[in-house]
C-alpha atoms as a PDB file:
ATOM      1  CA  UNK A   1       0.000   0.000   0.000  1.00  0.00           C
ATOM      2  CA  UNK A   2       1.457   3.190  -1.064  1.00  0.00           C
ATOM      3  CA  UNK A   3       1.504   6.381   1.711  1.00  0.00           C
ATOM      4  CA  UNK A   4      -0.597   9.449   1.629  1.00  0.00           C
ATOM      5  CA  UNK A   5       1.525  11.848   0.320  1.00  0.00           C
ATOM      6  CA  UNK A   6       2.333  14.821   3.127  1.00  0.00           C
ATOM      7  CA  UNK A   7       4.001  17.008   1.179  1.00  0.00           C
ATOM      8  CA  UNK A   8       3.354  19.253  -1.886  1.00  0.00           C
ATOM      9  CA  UNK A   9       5.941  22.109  -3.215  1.00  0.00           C
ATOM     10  CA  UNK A  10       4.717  25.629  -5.149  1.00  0.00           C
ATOM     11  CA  UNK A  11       7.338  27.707  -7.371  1.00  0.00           C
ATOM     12  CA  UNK A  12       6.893  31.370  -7.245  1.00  0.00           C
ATOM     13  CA  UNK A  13       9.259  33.694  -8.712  1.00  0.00           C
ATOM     14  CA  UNK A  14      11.708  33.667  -5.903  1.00  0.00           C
ATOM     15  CA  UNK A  15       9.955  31.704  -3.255  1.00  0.00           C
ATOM     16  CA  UNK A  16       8.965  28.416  -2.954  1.00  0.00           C
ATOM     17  CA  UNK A  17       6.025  27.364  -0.197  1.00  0.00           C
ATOM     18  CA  UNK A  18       6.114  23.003   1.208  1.00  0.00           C
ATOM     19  CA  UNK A  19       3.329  23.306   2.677  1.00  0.00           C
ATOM     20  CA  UNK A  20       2.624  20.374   4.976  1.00  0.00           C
ATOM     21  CA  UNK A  21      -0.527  18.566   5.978  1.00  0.00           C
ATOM     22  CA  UNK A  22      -2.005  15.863   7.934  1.00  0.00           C
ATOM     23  CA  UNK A  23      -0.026  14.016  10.633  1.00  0.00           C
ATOM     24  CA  UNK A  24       4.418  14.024  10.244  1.00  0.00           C
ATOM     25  CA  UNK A  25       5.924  10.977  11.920  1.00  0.00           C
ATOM     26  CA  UNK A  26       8.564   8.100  11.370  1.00  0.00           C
ATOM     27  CA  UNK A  27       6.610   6.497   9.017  1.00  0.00           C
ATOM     28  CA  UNK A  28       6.446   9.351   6.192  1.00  0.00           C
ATOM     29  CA  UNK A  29       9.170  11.718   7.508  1.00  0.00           C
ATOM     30  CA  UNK A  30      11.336  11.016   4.734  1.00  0.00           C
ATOM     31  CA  UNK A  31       8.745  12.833   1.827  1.00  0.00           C
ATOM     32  CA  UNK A  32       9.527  15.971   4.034  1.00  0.00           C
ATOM     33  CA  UNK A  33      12.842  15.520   3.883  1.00  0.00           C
ATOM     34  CA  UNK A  34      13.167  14.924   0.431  1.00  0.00           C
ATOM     35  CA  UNK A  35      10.396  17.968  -0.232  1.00  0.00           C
ATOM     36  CA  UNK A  36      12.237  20.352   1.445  1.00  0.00           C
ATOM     37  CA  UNK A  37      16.009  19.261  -0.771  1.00  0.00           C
ATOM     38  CA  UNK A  38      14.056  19.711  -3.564  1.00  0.00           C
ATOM     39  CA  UNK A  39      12.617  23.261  -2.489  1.00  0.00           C
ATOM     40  CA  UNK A  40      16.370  24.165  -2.523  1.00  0.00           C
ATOM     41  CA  UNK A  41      17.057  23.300  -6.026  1.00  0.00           C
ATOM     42  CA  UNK A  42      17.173  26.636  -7.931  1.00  0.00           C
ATOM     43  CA  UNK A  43      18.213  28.191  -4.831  1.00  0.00           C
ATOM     44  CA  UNK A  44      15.149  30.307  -4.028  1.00  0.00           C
ATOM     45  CA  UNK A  45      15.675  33.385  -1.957  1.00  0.00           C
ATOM     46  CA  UNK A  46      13.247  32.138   0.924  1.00  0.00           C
ATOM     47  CA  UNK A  47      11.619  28.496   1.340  1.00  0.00           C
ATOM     48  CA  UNK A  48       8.077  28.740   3.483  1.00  0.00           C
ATOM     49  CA  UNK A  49       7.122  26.064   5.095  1.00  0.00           C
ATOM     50  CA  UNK A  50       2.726  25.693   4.945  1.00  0.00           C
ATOM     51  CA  UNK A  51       1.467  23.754   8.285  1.00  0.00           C
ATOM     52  CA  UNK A  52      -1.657  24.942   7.817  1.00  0.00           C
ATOM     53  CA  UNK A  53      -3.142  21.437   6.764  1.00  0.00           C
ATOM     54  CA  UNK A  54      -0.745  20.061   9.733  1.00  0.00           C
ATOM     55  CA  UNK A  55      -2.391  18.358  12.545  1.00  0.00           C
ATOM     56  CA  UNK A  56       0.654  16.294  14.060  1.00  0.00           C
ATOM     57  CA  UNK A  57       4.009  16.836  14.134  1.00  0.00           C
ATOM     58  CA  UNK A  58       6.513  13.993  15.988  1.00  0.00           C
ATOM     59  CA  UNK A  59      10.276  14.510  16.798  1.00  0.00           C
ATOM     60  CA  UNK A  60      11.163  12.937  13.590  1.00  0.00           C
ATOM     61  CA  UNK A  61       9.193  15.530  11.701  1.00  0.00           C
ATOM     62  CA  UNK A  62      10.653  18.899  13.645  1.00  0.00           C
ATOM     63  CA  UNK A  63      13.709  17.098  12.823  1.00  0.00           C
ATOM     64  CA  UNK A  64      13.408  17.011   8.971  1.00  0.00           C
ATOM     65  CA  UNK A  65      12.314  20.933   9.649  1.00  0.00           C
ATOM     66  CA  UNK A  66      15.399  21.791  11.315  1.00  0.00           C
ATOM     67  CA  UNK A  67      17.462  19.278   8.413  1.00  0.00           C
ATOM     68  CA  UNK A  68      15.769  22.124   5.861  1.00  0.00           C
ATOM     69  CA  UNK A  69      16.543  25.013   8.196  1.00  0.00           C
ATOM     70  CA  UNK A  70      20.072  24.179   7.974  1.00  0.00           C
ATOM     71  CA  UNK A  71      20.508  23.474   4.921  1.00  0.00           C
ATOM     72  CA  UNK A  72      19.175  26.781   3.738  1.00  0.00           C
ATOM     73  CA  UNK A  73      20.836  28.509   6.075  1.00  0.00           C
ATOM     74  CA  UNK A  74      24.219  26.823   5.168  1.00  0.00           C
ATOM     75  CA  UNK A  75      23.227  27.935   1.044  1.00  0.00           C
ATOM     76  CA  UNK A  76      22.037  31.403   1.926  1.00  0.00           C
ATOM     77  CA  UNK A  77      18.551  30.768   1.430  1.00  0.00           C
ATOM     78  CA  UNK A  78      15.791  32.435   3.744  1.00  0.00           C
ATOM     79  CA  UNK A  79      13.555  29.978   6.116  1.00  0.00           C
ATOM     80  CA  UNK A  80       9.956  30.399   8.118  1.00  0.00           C
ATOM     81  CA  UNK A  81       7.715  28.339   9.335  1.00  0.00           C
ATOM     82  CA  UNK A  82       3.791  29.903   8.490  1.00  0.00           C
ATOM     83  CA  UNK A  83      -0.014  29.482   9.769  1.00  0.00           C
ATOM     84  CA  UNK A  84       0.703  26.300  12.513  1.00  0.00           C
ATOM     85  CA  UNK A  85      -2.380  25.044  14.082  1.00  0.00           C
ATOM     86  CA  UNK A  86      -2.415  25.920  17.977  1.00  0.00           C
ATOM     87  CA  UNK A  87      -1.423  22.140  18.612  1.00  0.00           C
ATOM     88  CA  UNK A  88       1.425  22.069  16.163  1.00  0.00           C
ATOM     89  CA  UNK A  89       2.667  25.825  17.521  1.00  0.00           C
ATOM     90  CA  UNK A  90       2.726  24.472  20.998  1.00  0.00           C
ATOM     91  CA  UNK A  91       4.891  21.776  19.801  1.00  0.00           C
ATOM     92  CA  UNK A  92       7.631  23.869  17.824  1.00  0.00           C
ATOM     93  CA  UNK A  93       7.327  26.181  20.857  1.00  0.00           C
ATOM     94  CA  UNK A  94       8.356  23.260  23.458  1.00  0.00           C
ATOM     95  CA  UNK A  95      10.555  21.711  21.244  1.00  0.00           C
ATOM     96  CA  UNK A  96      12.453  24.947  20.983  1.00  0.00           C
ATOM     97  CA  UNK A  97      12.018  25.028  17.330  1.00  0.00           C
ATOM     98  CA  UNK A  98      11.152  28.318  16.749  1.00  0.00           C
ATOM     99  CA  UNK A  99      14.307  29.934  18.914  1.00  0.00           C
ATOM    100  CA  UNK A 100      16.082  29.480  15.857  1.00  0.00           C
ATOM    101  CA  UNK A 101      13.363  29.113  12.747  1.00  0.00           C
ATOM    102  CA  UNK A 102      11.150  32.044  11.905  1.00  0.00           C
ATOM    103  CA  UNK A 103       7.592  31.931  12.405  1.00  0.00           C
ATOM    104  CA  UNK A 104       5.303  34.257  10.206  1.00  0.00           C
ATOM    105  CA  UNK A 105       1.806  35.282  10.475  1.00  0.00           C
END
């Protein structure tokens, strides 16, 4: 049985948008992961991450968001995190998540 995807990636101009949705964990971690090295082909100026759609978020998954943070850091690309539900804000606010990724409204 093939996975639900939890990923999907928009192109525009100069910034590209993952935007994430229904529950992040072990078992599909790896489309974000591979989502987010693909948003950094082209280097874009800024990559914005969607959890709109997000319900769930595990350690694994604030993991592959931190693996994208760095990477764009480390290629000079901008990073932020956008529209989290209150459950998955609570979560990148205890994991300490957003003391280093940017959060926009």
């Amino acid at each position: 049985m093939q996975e639900e995807p939890v990923t999907s990636l928009d192109r525009d101009a100069d910034v590209v948008t993952v935007r994430l949705r229904g529950e992040v964990d072990v078992q599909n971690v790896d489309q974000v992961r591979v989502c987010l090295a693909e948003a950094l082909e082209g280097r874009p100026g800024t990559i914005i991450v969607d959890l709109a759609a997000l319900s769930f978020i595990d350690s694994t998954g604030l993991g592959a968001i931190i693996f994208g943070f760095q990477h764009a850091r480390d290629a000079g690309v901008g990073f932020q995190l956008t529209r989290p539900s209150q459950g998955v804000r609570q979560t990148l606010v205890l994991s300490g998540v957003l003391e280093v990724v940017e959060l926009i409204d």
